[in-house]
Protein backbone atom coordinates (compact mmCIF):
# COMPACT_ATOMS: atom_id res chain seq x y z
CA UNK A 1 -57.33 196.60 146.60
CA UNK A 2 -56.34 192.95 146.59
CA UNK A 3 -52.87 192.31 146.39
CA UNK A 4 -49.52 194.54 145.71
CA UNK A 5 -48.76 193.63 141.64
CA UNK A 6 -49.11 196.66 139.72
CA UNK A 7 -47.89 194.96 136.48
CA UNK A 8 -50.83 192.53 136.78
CA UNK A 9 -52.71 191.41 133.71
CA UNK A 10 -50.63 193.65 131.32
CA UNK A 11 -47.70 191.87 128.67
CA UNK A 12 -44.18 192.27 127.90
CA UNK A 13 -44.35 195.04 125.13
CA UNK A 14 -47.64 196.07 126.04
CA UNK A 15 -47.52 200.36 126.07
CA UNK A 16 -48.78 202.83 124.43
CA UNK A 17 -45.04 203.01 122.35
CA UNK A 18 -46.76 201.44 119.07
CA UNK A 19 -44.64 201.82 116.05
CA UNK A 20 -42.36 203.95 117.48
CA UNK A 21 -40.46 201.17 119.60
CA UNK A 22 -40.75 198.15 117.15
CA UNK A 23 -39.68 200.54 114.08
CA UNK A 24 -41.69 200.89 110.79
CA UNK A 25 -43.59 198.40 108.95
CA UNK A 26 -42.10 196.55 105.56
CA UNK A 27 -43.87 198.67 102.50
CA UNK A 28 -46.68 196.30 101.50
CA UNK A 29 -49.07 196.26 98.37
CA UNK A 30 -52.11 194.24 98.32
CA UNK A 31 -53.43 192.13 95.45
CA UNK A 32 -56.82 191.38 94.28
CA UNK A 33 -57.72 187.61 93.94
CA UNK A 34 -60.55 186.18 92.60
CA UNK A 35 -62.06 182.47 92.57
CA UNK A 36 -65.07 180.88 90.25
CA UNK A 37 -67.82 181.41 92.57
CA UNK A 38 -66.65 185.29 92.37
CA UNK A 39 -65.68 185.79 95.82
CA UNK A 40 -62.35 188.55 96.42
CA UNK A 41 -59.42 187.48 98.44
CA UNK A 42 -56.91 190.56 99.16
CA UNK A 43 -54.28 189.49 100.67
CA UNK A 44 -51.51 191.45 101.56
CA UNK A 45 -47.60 190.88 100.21
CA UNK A 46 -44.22 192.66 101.08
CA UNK A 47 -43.83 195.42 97.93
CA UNK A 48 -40.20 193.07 97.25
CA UNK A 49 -41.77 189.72 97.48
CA UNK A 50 -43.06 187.60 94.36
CA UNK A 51 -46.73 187.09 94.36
CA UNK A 52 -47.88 183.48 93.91
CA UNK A 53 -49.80 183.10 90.63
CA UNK A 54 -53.13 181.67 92.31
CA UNK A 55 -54.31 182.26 95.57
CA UNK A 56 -56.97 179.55 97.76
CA UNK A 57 -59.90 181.71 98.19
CA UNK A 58 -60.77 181.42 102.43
CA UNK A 59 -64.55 181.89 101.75
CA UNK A 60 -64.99 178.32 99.47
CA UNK A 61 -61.63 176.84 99.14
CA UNK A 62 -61.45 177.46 95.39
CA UNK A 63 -57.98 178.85 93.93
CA UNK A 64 -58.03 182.35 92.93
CA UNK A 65 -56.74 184.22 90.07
CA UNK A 66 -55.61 187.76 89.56
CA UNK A 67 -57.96 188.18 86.54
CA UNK A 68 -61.40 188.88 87.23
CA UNK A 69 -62.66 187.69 84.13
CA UNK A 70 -60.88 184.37 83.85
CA UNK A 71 -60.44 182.42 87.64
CA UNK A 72 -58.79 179.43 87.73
CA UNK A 73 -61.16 176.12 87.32
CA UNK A 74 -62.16 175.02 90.67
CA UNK A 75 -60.84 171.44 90.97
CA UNK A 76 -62.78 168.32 89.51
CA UNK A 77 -63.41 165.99 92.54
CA UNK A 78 -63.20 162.35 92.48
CA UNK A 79 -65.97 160.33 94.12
CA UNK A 80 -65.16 158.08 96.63
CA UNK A 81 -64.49 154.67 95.57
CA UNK A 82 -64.86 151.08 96.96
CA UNK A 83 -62.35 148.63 97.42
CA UNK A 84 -64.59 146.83 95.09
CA UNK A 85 -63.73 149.46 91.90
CA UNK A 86 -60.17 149.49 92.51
CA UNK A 87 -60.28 145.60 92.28
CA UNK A 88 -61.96 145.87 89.29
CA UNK A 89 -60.08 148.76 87.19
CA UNK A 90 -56.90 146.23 88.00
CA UNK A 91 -58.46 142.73 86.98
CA UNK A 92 -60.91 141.70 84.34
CA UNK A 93 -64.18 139.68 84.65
CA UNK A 94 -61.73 136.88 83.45
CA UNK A 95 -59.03 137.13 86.08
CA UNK A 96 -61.78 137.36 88.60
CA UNK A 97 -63.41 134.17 87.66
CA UNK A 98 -59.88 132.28 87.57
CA UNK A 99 -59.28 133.77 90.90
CA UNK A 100 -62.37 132.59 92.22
CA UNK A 101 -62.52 129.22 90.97
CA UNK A 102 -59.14 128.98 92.24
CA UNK A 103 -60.28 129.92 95.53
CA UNK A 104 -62.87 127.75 95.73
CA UNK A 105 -60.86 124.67 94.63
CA UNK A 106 -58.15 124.95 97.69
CA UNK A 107 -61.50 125.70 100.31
CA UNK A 108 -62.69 122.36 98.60
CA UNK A 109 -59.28 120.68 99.28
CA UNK A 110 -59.41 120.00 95.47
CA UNK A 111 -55.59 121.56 95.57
């Protein structure tokens, strides 16, 4: 037997006491979500707490619905955009010729 530590490898609160040391569980009640792809989320609420309305669903991300029938939408993604297209949804072809021939008058030293 190597070394005198009885305790070793064991944690504070570790015991076979279980419930009956840390008292009795809040009353819970689970609720069924479920997301477009059709996947169930139940997770589990205290009986007096207010359950949220939509739920994300772990499995694909999608927010989940208490109605079966109807989920929520799964959210529209945006594709990634240049700095190019942001440029453009602020200027016109107009402003970006002026801006241009601007430009390339003060590189010319015309300015």
């Amino acid at each position: 037997m190597a070394g005198g530590n009885a305790i070793r490898g064991s944690r504070v609160g570790a015991g076979p006491m279980g419930e009956a040391e840390r008292g009795d569980s809040a009353p819970r009640l689970r609720i069924s979500f479920w997301c477009a792809n059709g996947h169930e989320t139940r997770p589990s609420f205290a009986s007096d707490a207010e359950v949220p309305p939509h739920w994300d669903c772990p499995r694909c991300g999608f927010p989940a619905g208490t109605d079966r029938e109807d989920p929520p939408a799964p959210p529209r993604t945006e594709p990634y955009k240049t700095h190019l297209a942001y440029v453009r949804e602020r200027r016109s072809e107009a402003d970006g010729e002026a801006i241009l021939a601007e430009a390339l008058a003060k590189l010319r030293g015309e300015i």
